[in-house]
C-alpha atoms as a PDB file:
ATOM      1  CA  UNK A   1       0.000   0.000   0.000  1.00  0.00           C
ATOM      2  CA  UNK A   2       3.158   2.650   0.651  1.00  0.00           C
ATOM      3  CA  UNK A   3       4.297   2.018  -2.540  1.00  0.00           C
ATOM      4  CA  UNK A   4       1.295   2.442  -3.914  1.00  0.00           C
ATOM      5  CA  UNK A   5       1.192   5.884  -2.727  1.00  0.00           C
ATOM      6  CA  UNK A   6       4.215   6.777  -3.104  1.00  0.00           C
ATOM      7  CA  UNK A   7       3.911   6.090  -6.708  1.00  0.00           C
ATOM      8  CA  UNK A   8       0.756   8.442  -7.109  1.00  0.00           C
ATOM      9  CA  UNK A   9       2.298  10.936  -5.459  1.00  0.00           C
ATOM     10  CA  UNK A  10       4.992  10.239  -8.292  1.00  0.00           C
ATOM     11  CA  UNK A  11       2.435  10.260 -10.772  1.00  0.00           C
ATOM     12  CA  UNK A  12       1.038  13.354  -9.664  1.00  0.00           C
ATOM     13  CA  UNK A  13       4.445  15.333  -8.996  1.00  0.00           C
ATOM     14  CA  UNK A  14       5.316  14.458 -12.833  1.00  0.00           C
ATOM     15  CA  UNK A  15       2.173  15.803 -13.924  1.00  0.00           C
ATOM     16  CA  UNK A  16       2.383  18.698 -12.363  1.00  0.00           C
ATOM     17  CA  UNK A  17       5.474  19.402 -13.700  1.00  0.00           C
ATOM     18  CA  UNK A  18       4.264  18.720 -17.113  1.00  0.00           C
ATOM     19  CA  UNK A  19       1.760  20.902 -16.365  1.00  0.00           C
ATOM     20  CA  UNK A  20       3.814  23.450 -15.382  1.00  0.00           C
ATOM     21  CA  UNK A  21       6.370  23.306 -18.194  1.00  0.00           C
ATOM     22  CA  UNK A  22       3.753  23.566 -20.264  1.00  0.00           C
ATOM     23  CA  UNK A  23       2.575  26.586 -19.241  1.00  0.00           C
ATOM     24  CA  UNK A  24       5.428  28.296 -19.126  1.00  0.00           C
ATOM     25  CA  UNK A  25       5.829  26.736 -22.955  1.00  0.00           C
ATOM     26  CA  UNK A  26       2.092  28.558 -23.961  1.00  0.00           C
ATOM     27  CA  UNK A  27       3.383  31.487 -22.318  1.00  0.00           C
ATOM     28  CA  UNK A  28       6.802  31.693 -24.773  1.00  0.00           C
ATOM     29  CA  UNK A  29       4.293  31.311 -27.416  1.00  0.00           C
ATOM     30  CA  UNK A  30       1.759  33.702 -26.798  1.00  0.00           C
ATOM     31  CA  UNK A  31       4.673  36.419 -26.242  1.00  0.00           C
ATOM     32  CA  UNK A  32       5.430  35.213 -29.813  1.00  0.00           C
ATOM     33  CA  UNK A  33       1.978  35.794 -31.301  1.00  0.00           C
ATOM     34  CA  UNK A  34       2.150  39.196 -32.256  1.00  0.00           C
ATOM     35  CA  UNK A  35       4.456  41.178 -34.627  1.00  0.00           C
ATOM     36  CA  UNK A  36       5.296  44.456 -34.182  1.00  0.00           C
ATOM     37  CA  UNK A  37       6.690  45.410 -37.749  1.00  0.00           C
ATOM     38  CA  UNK A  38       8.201  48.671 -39.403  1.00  0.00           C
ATOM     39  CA  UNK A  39       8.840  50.033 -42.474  1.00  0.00           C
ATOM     40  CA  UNK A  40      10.773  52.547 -42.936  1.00  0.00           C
ATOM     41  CA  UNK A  41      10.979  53.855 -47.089  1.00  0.00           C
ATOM     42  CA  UNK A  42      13.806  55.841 -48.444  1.00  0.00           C
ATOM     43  CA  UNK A  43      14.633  57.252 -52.123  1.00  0.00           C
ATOM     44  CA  UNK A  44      18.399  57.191 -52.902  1.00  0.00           C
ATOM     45  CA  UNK A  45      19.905  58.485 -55.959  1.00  0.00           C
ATOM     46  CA  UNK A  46      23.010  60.643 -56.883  1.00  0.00           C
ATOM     47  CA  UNK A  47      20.525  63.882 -56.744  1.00  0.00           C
ATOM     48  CA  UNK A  48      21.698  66.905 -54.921  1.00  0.00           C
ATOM     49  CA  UNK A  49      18.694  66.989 -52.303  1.00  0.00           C
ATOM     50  CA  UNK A  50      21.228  65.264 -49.777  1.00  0.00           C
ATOM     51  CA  UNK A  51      19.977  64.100 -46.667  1.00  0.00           C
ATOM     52  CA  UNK A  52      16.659  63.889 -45.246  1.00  0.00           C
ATOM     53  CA  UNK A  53      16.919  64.763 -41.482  1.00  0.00           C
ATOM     54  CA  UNK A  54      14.179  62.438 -40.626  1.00  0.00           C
ATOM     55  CA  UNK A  55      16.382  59.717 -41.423  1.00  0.00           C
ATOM     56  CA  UNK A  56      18.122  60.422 -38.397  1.00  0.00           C
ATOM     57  CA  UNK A  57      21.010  57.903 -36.941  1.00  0.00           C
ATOM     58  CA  UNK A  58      19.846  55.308 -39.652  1.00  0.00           C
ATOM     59  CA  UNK A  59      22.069  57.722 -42.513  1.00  0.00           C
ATOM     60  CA  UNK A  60      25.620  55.906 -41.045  1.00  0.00           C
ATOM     61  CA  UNK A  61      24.419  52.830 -41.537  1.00  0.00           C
ATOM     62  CA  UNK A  62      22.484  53.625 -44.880  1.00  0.00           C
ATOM     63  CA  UNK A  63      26.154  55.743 -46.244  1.00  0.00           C
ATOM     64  CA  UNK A  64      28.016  52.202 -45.348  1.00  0.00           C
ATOM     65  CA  UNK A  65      26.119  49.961 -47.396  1.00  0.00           C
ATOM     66  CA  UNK A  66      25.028  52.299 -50.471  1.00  0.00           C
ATOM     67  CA  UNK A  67      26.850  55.131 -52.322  1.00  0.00           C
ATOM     68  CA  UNK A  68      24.563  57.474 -53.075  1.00  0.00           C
ATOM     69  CA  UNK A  69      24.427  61.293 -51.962  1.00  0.00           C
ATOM     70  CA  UNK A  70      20.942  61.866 -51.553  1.00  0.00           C
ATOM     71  CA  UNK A  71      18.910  60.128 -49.220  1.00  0.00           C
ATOM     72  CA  UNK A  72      15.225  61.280 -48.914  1.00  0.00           C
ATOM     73  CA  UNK A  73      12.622  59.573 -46.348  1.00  0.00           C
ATOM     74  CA  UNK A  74       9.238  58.589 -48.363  1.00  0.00           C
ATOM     75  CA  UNK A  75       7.030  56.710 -45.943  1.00  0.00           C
ATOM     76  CA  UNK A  76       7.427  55.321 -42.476  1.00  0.00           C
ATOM     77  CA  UNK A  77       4.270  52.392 -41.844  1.00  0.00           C
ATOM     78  CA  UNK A  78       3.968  50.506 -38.533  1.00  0.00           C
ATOM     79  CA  UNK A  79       1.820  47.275 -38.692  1.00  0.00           C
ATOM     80  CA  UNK A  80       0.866  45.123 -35.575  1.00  0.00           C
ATOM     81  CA  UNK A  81       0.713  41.495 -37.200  1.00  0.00           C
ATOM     82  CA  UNK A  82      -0.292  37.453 -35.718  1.00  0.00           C
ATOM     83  CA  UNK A  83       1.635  35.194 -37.654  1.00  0.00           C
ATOM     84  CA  UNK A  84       0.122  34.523 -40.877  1.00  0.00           C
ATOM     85  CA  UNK A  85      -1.451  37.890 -41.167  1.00  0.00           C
ATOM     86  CA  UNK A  86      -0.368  39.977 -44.122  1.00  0.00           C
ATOM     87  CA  UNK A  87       0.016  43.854 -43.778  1.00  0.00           C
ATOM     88  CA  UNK A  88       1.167  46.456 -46.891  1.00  0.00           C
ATOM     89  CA  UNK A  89       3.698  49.148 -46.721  1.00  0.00           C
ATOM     90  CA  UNK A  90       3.021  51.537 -49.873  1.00  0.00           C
ATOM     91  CA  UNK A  91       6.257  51.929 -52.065  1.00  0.00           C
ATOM     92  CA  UNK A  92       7.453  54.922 -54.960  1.00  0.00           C
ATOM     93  CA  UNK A  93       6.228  53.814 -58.400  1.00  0.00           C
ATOM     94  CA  UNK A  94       2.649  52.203 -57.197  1.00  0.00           C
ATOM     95  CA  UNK A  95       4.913  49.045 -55.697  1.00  0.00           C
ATOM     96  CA  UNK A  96       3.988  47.923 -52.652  1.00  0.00           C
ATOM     97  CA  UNK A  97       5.680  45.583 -49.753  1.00  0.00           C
ATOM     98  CA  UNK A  98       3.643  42.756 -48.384  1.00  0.00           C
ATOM     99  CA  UNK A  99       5.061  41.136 -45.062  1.00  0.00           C
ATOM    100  CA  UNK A 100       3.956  38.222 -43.430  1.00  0.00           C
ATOM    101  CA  UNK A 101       5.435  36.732 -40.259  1.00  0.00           C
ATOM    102  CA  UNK A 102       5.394  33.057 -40.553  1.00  0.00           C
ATOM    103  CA  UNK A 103       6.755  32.379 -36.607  1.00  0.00           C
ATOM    104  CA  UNK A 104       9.636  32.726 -34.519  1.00  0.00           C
ATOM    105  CA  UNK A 105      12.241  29.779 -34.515  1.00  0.00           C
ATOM    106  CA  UNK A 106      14.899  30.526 -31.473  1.00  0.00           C
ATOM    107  CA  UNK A 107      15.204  34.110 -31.081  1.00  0.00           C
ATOM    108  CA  UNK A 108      14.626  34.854 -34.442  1.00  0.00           C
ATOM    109  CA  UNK A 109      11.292  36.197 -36.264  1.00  0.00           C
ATOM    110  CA  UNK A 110      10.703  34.375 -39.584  1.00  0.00           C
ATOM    111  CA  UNK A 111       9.380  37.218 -42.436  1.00  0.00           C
ATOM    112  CA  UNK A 112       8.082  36.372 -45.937  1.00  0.00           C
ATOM    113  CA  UNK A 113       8.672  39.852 -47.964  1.00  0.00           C
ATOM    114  CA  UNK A 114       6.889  40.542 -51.231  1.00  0.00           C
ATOM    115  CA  UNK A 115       7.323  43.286 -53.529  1.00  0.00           C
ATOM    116  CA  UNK A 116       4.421  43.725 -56.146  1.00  0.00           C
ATOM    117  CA  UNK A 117       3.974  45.922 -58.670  1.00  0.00           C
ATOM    118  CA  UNK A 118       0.456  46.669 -60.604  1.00  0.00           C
ATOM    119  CA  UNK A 119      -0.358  43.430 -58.515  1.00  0.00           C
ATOM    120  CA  UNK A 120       2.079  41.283 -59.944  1.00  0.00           C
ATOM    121  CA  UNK A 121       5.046  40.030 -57.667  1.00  0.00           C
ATOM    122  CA  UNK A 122       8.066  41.432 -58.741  1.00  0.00           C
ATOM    123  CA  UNK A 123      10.183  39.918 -55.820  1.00  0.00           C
ATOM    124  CA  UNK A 124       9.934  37.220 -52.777  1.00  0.00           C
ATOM    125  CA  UNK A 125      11.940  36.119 -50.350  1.00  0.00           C
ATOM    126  CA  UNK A 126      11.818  34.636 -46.438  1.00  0.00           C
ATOM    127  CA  UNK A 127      14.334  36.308 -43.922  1.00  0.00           C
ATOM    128  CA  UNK A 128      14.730  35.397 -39.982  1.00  0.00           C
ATOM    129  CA  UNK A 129      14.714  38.455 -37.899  1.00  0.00           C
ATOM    130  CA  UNK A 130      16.265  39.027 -34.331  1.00  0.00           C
ATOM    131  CA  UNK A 131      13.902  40.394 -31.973  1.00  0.00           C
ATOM    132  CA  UNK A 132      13.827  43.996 -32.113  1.00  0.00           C
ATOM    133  CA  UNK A 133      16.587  43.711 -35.156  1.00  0.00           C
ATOM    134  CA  UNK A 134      16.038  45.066 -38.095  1.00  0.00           C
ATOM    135  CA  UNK A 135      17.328  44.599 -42.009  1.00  0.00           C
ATOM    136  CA  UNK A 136      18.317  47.498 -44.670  1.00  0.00           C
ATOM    137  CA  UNK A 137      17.218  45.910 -48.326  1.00  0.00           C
ATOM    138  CA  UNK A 138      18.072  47.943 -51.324  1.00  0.00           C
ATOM    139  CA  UNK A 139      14.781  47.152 -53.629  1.00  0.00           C
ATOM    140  CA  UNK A 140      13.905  48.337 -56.972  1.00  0.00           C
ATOM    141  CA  UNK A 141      14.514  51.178 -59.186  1.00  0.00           C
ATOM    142  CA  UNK A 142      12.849  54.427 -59.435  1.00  0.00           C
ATOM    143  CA  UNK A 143      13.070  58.273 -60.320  1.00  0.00           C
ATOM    144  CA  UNK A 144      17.181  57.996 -60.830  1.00  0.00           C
ATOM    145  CA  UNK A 145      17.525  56.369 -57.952  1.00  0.00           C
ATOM    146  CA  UNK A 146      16.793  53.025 -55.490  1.00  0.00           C
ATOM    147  CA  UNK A 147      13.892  52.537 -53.178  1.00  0.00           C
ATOM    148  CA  UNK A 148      15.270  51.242 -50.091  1.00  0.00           C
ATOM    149  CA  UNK A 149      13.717  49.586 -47.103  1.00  0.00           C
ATOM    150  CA  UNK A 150      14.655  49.792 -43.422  1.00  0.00           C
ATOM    151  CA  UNK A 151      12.053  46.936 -41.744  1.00  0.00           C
ATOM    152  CA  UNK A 152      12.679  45.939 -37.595  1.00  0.00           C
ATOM    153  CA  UNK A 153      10.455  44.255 -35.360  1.00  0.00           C
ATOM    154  CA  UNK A 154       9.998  42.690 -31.913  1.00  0.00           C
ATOM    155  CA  UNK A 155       7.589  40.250 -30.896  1.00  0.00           C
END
């Protein structure tokens, strides 16, 4: 009969802690459910506007990667997103950007991207994402210059 117990009480002790880790599993997920995604849209081109001061501390990092000497700030868009949930960022030229988080694998948020124009896709690709990182993508043509993209999140 002791043993007995003492193996319910096992029972129950390893149920409770699969309870428990459980939980705290939902709980990793549920911080996970929700994107909070931004777009930020910039015209470069060898123009003699220079630089935008909206940009603000994002110019270093924009001057690094592309040689151009005018940067000018189009559009900034903020979406809230649930994985699988698609939200647009307008682009010059009628394009638009599509993004759709797909999940989070480690510490990393799991994008598809999308370009369309006239509502044909012109470009696709999937990219992982730290939390609260962020990615500078130099897209398409336009007006003598590139459209570029600055998109961060956090989840």
């Amino acid at each position: 009969m002791k043993k007995f117990k003492i193996k319910i009480v096992l029972t129950i002790g390893k149920t409770l802690l699969l309870l428990a880790s459980f939980s705290i599993m939902m709980t990793a997920i549920s911080q996970a459910s929700q994107f909070d995604i931004s777009v930020t849209t910039i015209l470069a081109s060898h123009g003699k506007n220079g630089v935008d001061s909206r940009i603000g501390r994002q110019i270093k990092e924009l001057q690094a990667a592309f040689r151009y000497s005018s940067y000018r700030l189009v559009n900034k868009t903020h979406k809230r997103l649930v994985p699988g949930q698609t939200g647009k960022a307008p682009l010059p030229g009628g394009r638009v950007l599509a993004i759709t988080p797909l999940g989070v694998a480690g510490n990393r948020a799991k994008l598809k991207l999308a370009v369309f124009k006239n509502g044909q896709p012109t470009f696709q690709t999937i990219i992982q994402l730290l939390n609260r990182g962020r990615i500078i993508v130099g897209g398409p043509q336009h007006s003598g210059g590139v459209i570029i993209f600055i998109i961060s999140n956090s989840f």
